[in-house]
Protein backbone atom coordinates (compact mmCIF):
# COMPACT_ATOMS: atom_id res chain seq x y z
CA UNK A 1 51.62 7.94 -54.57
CA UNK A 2 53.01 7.19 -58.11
CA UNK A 3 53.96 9.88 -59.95
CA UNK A 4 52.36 10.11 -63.41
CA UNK A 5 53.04 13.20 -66.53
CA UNK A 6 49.37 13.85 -66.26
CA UNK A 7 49.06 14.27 -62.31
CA UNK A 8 48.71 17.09 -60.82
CA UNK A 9 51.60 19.17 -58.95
CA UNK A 10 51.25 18.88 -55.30
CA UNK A 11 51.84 21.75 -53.33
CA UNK A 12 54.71 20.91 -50.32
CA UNK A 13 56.25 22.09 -47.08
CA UNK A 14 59.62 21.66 -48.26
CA UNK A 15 59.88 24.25 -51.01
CA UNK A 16 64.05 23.47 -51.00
CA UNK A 17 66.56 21.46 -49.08
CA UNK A 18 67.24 22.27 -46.16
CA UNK A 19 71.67 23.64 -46.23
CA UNK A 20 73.93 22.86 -43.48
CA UNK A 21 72.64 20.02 -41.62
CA UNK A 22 74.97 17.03 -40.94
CA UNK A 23 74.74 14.49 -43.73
CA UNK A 24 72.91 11.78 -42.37
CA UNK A 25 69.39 14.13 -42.35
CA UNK A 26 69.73 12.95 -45.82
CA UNK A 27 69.01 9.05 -47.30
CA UNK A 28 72.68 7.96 -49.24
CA UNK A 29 70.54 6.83 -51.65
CA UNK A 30 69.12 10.25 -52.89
CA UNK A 31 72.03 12.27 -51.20
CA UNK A 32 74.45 10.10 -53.98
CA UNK A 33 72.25 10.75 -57.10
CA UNK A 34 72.45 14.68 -56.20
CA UNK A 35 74.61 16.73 -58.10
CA UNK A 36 78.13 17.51 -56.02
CA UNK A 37 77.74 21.33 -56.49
CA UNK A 38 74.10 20.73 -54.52
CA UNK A 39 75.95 18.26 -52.32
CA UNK A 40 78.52 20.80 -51.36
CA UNK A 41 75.76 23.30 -50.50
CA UNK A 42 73.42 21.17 -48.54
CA UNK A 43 75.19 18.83 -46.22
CA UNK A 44 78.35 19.45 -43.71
CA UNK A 45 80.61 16.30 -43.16
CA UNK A 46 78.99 15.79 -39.56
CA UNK A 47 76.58 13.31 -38.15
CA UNK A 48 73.73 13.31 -35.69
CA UNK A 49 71.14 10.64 -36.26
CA UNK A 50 71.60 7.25 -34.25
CA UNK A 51 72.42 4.36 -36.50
CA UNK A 52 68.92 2.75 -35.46
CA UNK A 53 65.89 4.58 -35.22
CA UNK A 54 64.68 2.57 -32.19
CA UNK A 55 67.49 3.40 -30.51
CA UNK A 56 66.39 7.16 -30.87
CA UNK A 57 64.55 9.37 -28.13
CA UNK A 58 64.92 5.86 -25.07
CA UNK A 59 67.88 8.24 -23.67
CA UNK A 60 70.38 5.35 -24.45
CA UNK A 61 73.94 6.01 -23.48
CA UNK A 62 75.06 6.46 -26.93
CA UNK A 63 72.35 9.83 -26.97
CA UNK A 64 74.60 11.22 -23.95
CA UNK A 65 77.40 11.29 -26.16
CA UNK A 66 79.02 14.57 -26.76
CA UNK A 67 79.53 15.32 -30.85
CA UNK A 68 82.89 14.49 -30.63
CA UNK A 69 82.89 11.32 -29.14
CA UNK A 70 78.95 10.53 -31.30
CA UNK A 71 81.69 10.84 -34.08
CA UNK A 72 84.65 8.80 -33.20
CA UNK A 73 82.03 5.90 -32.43
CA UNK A 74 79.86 5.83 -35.38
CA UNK A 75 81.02 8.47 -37.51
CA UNK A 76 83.30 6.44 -40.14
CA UNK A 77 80.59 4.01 -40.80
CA UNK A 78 78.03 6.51 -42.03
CA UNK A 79 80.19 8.55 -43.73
CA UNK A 80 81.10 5.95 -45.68
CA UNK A 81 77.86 5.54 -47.05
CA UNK A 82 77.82 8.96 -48.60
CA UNK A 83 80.00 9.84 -51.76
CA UNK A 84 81.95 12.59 -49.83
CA UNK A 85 84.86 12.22 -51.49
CA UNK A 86 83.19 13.85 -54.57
CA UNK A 87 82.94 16.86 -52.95
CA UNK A 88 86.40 17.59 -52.20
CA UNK A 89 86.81 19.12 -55.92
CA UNK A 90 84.01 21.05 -56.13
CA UNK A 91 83.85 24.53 -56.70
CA UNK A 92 81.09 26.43 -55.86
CA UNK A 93 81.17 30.15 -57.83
CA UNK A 94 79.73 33.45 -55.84
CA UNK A 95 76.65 33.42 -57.87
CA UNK A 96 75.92 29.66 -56.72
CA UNK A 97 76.71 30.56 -52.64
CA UNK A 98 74.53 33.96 -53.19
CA UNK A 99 71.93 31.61 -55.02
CA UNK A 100 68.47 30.99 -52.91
CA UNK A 101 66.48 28.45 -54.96
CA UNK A 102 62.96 29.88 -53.64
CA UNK A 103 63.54 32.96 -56.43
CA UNK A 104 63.15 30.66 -59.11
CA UNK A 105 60.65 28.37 -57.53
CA UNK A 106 56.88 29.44 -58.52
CA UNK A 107 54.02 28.42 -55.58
């Protein structure tokens, strides 16, 4: 679906992002163009997806992992796609961690 100024708005199950969930939930792509503040807020520096989908749900030995050692295998190579580094320096005021975008947001 192309997006176009005269279209109208479409109503969706994802009202925000979802906060805390390891980093690769999100595609580097859009996770780079975010702002760092909403960066900060959304992902944790942890991992969880398999590098290939197929590879997902055929109980491969890499899914009997334990976190730690998931992130010693592949964690450095998908971190690396995501501008992380960014995020050291940002600082998020009390306002912005009390914020919850959904009071703003009209249905």
């Amino acid at each position: 679906m192309e997006w176009s100024p005269n279209s109208e708005p479409q109503d969706t199950a994802f009202p925000t992002l979802p906060q805390g969930v390891p980093v690769d939930y999100y595609d580097p792509e859009f996770f780079s163009q975010l702002q760092p503040q909403l960066c900060h807020k959304i992902a944790n520096k942890s991992i969880a997806l398999l590098p290939g989908i197929e590879e997902t749900f055929t109980y491969s030995q890499d899914e009997q992992l334990s976190d730690k050692a998931f992130m010693q295998k592949y964690g450095e190579d998908i971190l690396a796609r995501y501008k992380l580094d960014d995020l050291s320096n940002v600082e998020i005021s009390a306002d912005e961690e009390d914020f919850d975008e959904t009071e703003e947001m009209e249905y």
